[in-house]
N, C-alpha and C. Protein backbone atom coordinates (compact mmCIF):
# COMPACT_ATOMS: atom_id res chain seq x y z
N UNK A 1 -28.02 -90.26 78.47
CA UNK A 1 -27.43 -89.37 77.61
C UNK A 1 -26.62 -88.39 78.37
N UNK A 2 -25.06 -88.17 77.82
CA UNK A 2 -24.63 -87.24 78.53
C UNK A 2 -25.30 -85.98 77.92
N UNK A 3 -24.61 -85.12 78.85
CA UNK A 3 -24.70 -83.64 78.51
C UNK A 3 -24.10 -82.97 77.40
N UNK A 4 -24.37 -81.86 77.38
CA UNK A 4 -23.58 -81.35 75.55
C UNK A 4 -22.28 -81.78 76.45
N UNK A 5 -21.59 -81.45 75.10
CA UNK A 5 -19.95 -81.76 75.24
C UNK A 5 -19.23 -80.39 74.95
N UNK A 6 -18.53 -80.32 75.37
CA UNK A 6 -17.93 -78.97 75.20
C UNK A 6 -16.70 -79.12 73.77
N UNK A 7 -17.19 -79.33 72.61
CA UNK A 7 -16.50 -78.97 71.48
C UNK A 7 -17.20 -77.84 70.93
N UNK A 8 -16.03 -77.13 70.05
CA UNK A 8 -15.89 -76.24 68.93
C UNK A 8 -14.87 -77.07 68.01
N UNK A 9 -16.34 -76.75 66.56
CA UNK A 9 -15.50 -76.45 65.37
C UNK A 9 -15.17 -75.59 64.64
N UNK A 10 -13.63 -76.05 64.17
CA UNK A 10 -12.67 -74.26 63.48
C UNK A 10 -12.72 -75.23 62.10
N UNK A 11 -12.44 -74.00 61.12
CA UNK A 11 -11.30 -74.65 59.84
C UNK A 11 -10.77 -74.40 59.52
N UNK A 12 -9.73 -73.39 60.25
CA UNK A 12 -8.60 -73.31 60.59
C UNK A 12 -7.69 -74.69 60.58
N UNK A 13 -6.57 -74.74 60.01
CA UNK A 13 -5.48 -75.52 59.54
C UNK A 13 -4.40 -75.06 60.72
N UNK A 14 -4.46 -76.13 61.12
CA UNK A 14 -3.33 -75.75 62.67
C UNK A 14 -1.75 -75.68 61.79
N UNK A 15 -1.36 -75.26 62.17
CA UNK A 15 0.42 -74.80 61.34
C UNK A 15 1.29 -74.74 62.29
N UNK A 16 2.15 -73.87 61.28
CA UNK A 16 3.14 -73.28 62.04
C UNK A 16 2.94 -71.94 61.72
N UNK A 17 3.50 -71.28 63.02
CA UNK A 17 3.08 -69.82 63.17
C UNK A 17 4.23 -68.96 62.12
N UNK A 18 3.95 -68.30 61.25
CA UNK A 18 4.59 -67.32 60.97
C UNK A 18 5.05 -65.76 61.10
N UNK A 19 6.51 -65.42 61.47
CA UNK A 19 6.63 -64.61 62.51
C UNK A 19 5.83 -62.83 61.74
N UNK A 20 5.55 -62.10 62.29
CA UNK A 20 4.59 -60.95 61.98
C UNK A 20 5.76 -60.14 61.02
N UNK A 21 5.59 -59.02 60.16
CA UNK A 21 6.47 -58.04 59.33
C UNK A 21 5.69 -57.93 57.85
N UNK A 22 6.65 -57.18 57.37
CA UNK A 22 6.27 -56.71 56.06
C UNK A 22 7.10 -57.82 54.86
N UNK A 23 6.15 -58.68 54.07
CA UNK A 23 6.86 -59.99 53.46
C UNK A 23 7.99 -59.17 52.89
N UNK A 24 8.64 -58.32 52.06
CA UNK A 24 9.87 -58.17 51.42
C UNK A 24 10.72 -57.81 52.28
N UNK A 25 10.69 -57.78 53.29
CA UNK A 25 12.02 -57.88 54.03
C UNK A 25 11.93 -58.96 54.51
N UNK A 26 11.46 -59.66 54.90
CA UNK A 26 11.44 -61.47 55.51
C UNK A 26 13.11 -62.05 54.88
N UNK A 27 13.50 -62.28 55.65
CA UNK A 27 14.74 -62.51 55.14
C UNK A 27 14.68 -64.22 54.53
N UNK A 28 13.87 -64.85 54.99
CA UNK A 28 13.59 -65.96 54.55
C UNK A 28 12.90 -66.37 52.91
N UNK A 29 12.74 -64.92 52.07
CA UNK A 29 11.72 -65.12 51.18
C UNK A 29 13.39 -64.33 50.02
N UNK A 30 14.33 -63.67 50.81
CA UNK A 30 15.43 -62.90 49.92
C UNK A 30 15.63 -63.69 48.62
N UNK A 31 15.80 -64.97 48.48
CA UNK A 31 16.41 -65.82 47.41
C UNK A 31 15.53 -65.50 46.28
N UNK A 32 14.04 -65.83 46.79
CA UNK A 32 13.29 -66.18 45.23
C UNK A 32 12.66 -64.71 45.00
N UNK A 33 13.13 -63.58 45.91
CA UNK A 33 12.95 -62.10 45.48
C UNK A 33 14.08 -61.77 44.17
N UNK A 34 15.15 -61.84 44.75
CA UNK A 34 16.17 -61.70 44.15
C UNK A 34 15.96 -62.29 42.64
N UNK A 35 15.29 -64.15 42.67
CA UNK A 35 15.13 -64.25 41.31
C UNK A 35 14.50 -63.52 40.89
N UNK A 36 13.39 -63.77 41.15
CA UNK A 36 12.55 -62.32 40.20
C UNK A 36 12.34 -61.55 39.71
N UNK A 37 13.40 -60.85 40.76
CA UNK A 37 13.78 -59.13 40.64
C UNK A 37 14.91 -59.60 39.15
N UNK A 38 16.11 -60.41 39.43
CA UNK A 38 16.51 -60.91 37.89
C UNK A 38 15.67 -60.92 36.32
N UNK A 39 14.87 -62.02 36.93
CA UNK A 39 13.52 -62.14 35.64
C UNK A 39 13.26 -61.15 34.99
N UNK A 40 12.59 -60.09 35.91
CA UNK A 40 11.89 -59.08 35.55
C UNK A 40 12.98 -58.15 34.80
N UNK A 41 13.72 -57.63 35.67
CA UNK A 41 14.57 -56.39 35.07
C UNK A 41 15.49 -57.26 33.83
N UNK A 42 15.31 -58.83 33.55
CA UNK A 42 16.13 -58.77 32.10
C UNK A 42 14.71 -58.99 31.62
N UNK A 43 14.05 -59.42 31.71
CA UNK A 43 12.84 -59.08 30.39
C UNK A 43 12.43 -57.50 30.12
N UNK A 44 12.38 -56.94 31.19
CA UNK A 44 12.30 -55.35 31.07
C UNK A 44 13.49 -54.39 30.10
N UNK A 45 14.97 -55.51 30.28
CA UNK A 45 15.49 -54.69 29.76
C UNK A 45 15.73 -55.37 28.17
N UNK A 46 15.17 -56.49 27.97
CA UNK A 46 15.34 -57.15 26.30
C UNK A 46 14.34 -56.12 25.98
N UNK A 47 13.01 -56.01 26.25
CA UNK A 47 12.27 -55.15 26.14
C UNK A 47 12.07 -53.37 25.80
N UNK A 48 12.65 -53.07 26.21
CA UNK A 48 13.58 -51.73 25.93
C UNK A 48 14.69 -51.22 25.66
N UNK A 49 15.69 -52.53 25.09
CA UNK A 49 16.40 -52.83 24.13
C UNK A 49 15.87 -53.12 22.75
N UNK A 50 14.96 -54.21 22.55
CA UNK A 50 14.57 -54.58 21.62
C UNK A 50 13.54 -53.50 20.71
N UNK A 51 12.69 -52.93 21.50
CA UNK A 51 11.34 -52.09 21.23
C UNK A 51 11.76 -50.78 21.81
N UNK A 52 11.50 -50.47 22.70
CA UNK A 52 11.97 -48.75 23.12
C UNK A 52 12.63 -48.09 22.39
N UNK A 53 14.06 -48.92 22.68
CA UNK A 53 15.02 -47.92 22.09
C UNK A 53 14.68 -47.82 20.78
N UNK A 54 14.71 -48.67 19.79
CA UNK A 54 14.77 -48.03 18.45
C UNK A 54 13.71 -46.89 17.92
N UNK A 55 12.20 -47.27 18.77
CA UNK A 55 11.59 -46.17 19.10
C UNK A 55 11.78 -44.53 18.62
N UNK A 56 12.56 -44.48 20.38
CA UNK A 56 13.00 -43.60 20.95
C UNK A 56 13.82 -43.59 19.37
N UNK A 57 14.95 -43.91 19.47
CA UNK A 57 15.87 -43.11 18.76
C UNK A 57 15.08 -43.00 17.08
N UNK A 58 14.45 -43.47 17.20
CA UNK A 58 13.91 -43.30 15.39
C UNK A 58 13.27 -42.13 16.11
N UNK A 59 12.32 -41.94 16.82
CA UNK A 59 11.52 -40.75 16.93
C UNK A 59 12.55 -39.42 17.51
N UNK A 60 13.69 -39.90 18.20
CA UNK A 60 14.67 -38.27 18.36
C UNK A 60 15.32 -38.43 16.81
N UNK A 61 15.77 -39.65 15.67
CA UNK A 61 15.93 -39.25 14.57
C UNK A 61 15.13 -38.08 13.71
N UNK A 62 14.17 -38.46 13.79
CA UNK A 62 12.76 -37.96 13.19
C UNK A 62 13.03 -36.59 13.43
N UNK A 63 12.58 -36.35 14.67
CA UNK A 63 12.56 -34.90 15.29
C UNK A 63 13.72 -33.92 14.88
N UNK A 64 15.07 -34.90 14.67
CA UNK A 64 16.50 -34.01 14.79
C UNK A 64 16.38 -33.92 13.06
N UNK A 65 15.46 -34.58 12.40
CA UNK A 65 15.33 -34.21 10.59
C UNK A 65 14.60 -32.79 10.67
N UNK A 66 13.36 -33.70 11.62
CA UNK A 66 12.40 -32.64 10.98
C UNK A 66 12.96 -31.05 11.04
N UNK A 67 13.98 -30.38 12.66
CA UNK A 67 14.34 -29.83 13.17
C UNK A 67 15.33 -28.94 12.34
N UNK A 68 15.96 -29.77 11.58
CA UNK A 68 17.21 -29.47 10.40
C UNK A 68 16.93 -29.23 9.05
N UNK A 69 15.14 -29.95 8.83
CA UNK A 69 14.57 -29.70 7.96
C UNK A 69 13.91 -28.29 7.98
N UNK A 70 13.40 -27.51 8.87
CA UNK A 70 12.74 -26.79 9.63
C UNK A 70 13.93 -25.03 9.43
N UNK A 71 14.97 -25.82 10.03
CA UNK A 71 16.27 -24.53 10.23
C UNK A 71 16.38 -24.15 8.75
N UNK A 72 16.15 -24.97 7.87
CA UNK A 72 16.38 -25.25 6.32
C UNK A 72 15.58 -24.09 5.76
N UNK A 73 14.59 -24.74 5.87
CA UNK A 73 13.26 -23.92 5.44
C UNK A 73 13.17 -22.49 6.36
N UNK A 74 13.76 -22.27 7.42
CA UNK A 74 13.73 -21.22 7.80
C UNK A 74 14.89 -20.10 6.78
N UNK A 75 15.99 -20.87 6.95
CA UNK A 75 17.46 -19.96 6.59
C UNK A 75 16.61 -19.42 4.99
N UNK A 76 15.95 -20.48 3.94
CA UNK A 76 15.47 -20.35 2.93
C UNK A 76 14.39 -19.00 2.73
N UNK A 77 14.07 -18.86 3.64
CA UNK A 77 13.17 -17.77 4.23
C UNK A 77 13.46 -16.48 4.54
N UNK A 78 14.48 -16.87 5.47
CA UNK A 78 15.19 -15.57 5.65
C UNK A 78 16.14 -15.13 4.54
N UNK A 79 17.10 -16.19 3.69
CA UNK A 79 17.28 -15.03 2.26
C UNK A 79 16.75 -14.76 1.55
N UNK A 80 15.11 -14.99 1.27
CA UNK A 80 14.00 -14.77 0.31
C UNK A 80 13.97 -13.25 1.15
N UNK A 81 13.65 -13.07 2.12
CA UNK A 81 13.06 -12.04 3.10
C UNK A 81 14.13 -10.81 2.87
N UNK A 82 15.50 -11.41 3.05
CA UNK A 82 16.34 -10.31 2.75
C UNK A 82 16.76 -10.16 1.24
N UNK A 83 16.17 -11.23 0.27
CA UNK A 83 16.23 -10.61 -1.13
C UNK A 83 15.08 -9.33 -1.01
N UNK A 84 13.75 -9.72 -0.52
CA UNK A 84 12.53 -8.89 -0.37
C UNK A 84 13.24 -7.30 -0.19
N UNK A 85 13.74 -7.30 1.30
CA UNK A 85 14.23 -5.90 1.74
C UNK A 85 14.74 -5.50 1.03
N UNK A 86 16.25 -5.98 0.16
CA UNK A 86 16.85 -4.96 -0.36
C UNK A 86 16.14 -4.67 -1.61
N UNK A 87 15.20 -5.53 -2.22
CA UNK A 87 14.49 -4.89 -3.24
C UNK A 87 13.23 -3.91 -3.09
N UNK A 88 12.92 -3.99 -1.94
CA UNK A 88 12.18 -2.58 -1.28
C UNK A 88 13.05 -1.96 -1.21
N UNK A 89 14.15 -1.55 -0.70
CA UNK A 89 14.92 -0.42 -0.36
C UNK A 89 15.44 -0.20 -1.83
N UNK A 90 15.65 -1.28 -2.62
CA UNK A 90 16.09 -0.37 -3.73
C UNK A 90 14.64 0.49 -4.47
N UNK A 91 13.52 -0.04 -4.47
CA UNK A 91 12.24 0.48 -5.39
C UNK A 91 12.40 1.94 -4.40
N UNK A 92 12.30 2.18 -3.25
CA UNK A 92 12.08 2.81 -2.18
C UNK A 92 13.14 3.63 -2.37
N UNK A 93 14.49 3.56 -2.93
CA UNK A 93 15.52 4.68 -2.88
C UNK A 93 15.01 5.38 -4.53
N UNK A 94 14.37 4.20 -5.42
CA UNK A 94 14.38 4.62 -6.59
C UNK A 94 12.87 5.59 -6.79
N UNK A 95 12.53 5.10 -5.86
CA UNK A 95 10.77 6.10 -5.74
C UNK A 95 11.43 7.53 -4.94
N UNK A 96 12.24 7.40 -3.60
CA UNK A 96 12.45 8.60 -3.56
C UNK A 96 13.14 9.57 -4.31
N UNK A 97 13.91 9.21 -4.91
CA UNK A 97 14.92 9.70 -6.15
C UNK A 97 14.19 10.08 -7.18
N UNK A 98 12.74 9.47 -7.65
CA UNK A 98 11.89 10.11 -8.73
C UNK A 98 11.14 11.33 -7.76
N UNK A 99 10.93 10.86 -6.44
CA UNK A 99 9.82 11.99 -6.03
C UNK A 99 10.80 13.21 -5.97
N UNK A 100 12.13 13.39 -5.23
CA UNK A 100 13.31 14.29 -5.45
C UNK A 100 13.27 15.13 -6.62
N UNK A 101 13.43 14.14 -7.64
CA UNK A 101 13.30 14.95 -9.20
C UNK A 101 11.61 15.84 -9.30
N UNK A 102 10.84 15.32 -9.09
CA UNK A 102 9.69 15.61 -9.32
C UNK A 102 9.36 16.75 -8.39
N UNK A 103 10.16 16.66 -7.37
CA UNK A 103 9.64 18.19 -6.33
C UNK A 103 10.66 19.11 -7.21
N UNK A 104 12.21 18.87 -6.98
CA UNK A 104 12.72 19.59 -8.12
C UNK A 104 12.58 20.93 -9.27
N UNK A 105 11.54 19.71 -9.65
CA UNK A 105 11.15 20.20 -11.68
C UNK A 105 9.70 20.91 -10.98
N UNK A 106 8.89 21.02 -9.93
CA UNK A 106 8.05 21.50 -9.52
C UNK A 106 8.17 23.04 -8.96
N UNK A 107 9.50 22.93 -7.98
CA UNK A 107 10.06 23.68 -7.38
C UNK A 107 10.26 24.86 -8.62
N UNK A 108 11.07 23.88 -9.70
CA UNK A 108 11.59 24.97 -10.60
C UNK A 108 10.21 25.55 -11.30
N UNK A 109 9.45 24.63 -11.79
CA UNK A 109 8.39 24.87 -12.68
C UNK A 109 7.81 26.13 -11.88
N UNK A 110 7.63 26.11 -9.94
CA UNK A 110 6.64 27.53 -9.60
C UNK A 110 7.93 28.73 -9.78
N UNK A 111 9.33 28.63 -9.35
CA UNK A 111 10.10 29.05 -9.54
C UNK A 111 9.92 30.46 -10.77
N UNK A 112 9.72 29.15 -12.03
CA UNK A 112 9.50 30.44 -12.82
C UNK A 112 8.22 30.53 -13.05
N UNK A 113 7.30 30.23 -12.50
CA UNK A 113 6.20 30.63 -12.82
C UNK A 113 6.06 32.13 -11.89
N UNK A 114 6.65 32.09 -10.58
CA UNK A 114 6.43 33.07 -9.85
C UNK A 114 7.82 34.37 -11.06
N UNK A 115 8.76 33.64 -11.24
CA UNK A 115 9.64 34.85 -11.72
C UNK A 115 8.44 35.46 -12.87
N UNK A 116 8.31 34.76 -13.30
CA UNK A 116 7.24 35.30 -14.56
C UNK A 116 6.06 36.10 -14.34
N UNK A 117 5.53 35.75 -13.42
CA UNK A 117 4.41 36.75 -12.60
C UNK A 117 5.35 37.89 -11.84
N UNK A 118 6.22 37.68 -11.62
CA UNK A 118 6.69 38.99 -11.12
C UNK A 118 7.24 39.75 -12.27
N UNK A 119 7.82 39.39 -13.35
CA UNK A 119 8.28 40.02 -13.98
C UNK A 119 7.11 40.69 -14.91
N UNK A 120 6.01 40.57 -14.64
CA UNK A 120 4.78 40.49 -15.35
C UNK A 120 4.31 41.88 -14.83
N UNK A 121 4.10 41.38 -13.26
CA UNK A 121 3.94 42.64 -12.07
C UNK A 121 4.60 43.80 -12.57
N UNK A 122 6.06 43.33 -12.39
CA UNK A 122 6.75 44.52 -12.26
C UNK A 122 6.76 45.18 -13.71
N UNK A 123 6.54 45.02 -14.67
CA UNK A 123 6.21 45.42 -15.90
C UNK A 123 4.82 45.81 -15.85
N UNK A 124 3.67 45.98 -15.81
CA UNK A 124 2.28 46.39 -15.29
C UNK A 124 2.77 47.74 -14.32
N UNK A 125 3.23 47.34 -13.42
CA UNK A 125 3.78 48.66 -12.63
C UNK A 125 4.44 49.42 -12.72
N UNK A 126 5.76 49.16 -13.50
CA UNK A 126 6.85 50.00 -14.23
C UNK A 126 5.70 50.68 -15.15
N UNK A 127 5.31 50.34 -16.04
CA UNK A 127 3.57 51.04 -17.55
C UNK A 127 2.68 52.24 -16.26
N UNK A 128 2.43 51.76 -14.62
CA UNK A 128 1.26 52.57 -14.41
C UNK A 128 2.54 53.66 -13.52
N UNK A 129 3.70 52.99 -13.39
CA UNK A 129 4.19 53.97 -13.03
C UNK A 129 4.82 55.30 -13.98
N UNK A 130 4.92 55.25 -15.07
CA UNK A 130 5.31 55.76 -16.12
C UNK A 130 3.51 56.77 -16.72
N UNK A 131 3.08 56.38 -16.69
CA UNK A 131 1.74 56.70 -16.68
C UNK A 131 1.43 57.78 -15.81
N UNK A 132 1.79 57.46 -14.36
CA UNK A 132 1.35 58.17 -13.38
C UNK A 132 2.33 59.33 -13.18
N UNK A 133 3.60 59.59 -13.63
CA UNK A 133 4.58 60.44 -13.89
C UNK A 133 3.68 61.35 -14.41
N UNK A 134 3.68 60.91 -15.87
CA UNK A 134 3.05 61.49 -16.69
C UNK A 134 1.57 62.65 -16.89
N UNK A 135 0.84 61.62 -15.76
CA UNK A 135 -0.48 62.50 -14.72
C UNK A 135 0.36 63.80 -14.23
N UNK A 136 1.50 62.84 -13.22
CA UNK A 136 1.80 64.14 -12.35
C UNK A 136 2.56 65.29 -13.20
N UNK A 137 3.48 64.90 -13.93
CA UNK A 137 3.93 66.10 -14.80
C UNK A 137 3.21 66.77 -15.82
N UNK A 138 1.80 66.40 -16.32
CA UNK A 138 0.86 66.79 -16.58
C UNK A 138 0.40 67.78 -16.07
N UNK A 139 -0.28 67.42 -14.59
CA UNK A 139 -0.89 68.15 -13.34
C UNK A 139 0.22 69.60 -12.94
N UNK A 140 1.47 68.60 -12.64
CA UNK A 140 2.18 70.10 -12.43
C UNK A 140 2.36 70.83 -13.17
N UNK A 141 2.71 70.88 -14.81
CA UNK A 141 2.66 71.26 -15.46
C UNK A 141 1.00 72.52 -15.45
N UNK A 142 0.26 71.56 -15.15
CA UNK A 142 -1.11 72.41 -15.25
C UNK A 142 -1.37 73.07 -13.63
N UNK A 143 -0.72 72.97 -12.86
CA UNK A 143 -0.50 73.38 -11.67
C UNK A 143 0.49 74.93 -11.85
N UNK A 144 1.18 74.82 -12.36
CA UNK A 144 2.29 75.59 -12.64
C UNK A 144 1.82 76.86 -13.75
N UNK A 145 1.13 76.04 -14.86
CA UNK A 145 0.12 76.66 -15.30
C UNK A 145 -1.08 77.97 -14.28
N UNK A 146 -1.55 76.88 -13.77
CA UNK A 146 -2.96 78.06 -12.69
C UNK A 146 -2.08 78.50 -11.90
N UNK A 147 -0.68 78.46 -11.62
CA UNK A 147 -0.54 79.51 -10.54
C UNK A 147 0.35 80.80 -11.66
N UNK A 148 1.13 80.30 -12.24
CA UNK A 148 1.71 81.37 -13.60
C UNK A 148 0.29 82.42 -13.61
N UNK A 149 -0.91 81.91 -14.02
CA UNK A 149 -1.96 82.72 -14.12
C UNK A 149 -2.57 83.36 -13.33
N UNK A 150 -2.39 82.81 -12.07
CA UNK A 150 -2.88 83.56 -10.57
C UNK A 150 -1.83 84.37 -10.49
N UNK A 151 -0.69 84.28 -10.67
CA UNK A 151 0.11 85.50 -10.34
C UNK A 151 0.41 86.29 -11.40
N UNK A 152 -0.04 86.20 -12.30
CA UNK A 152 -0.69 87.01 -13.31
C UNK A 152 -1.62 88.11 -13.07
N UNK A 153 -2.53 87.32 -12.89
CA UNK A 153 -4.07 88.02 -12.42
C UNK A 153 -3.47 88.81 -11.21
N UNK A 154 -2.73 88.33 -10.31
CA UNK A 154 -2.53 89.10 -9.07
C UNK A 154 -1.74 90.06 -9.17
N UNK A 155 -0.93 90.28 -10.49
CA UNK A 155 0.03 90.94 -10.39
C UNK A 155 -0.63 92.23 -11.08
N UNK A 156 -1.43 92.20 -11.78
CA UNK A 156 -2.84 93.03 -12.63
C UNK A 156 -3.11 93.52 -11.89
N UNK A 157 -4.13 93.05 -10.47
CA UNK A 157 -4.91 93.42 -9.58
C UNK A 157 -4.06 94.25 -8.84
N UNK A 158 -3.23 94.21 -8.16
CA UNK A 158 -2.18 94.86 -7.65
C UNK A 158 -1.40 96.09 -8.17
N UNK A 159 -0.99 95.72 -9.26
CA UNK A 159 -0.86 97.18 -9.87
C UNK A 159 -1.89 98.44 -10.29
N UNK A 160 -3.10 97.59 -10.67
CA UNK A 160 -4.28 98.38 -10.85
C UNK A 160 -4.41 98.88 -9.20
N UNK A 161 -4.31 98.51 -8.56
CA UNK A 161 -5.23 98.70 -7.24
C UNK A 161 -4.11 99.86 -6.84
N UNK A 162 -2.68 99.91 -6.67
CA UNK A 162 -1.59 100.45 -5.96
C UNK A 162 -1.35 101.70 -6.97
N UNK A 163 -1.47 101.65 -8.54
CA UNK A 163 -1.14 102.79 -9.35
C UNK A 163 -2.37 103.17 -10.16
N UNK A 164 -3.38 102.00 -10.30
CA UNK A 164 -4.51 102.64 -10.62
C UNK A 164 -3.91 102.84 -12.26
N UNK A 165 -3.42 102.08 -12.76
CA UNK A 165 -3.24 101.84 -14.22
C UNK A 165 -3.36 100.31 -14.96
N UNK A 166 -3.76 100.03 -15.84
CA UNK A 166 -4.00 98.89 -16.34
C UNK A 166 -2.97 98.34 -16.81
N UNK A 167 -2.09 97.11 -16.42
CA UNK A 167 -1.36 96.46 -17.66
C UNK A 167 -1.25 95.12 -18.11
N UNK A 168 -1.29 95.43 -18.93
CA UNK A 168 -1.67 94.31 -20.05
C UNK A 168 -1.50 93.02 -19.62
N UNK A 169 -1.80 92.17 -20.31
CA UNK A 169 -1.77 90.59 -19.65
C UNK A 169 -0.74 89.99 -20.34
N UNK A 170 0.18 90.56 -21.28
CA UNK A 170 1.47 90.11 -21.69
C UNK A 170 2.16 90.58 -20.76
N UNK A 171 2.25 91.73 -20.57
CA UNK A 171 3.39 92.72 -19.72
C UNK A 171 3.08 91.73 -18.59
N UNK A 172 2.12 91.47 -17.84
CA UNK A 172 1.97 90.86 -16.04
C UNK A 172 2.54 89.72 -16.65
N UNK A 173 2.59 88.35 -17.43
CA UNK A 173 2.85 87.18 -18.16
C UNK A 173 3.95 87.52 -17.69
N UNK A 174 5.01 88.13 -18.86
CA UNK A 174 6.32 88.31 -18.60
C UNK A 174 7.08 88.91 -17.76
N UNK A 175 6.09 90.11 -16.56
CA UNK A 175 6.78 90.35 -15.11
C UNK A 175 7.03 89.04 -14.39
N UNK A 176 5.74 87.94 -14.41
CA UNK A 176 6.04 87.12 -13.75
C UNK A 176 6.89 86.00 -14.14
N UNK A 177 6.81 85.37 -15.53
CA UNK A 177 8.44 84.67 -15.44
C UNK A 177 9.47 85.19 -15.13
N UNK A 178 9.49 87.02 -15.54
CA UNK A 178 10.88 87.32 -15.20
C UNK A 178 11.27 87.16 -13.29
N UNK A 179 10.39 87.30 -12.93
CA UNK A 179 10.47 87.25 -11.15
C UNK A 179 10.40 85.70 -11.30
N UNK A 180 9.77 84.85 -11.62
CA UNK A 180 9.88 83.03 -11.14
C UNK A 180 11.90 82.53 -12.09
N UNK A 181 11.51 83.25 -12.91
CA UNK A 181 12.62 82.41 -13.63
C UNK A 181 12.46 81.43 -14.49
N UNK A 182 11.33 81.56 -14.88
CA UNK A 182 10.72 80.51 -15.75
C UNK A 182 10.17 81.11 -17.16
């Protein structure tokens, strides 16, 4: 018996060597890239011809309604809004225009209520002033009175006292108006 034999088994497929790189640049593989790359980008583009686009443009249709529908309903809004205002501003000119009148007829109403209390006053006061005249020309009168009589009496006392004779209380009366003037 010989000795072992010096085999190895591979299963490995003896070839041909292929040179090392990145396969899409292999310049040897360009042709059936190229088809492909054909294939693909026209099925890609029947595809988004056929389906996409109408898509797309039905859904920017859509959007450019809804959008116009939208501005619609807005503009509709905004002349409701500015019917709103000017009919506030008119209730609002017509409320201030009643409250105007109403301070007005208030104004006037204390107006004369105060003329009337004053004229009320001043009538009450004109009566205590007329009244109070009347005290005083009373008083002076009775003032005018006690002193007529004090200088009466004094004019008595005085002659009695200086001549030591009595006179009468007519005679002193009428010395003393004739000296006042009264």
């Amino acid at each position: 018996m010989a000795g072992p034999a010096n085999t190895t088994a591979t299963t490995e497929v003896p070839g041909k060597k292929e040179p090392a790189g990145f396969p899409p640049f292999k310049t040897e593989t360009f042709p059936s890239q190229f088809f492909w790359l054909a294939i693909t980008f026209a099925f890609l583009f029947v595809v988004l011809w056929r389906l996409a686009t109408p898509r797309i443009a039905s859904t920017i249709s859509a959007r450019r309604n809804q959008i116009n529908d939208d501005l619609a309903v807005a503009q509709k809004h905004r002349g409701d809004a500015e019917a709103a205002s000017a009919a506030y501003q008119t209730a609002l000119a017509g409320a201030r225009a009643r409250a105007t009148a109403l301070a007005d007829n208030n104004r006037k109403s204390v107006v004369a209520e105060i003329d009337k209390q004053r004229a009320d006053a001043d009538a009450r006061a004109n009566a205590d002033i007329a009244k109070a005249e009347l005290r005083i020309n009373a008083m002076r009168d009775q003032a005018k009175g006690h002193v007529s009589n004090a200088a009466r009496d004094a004019a008595i006392d005085i002659v009695a006292h200086l001549t030591g004779e009595t006179v009468s209380t007519d005679d002193a009366t009428a010395a003393v108006r004739a000296a006042t003037g009264a």
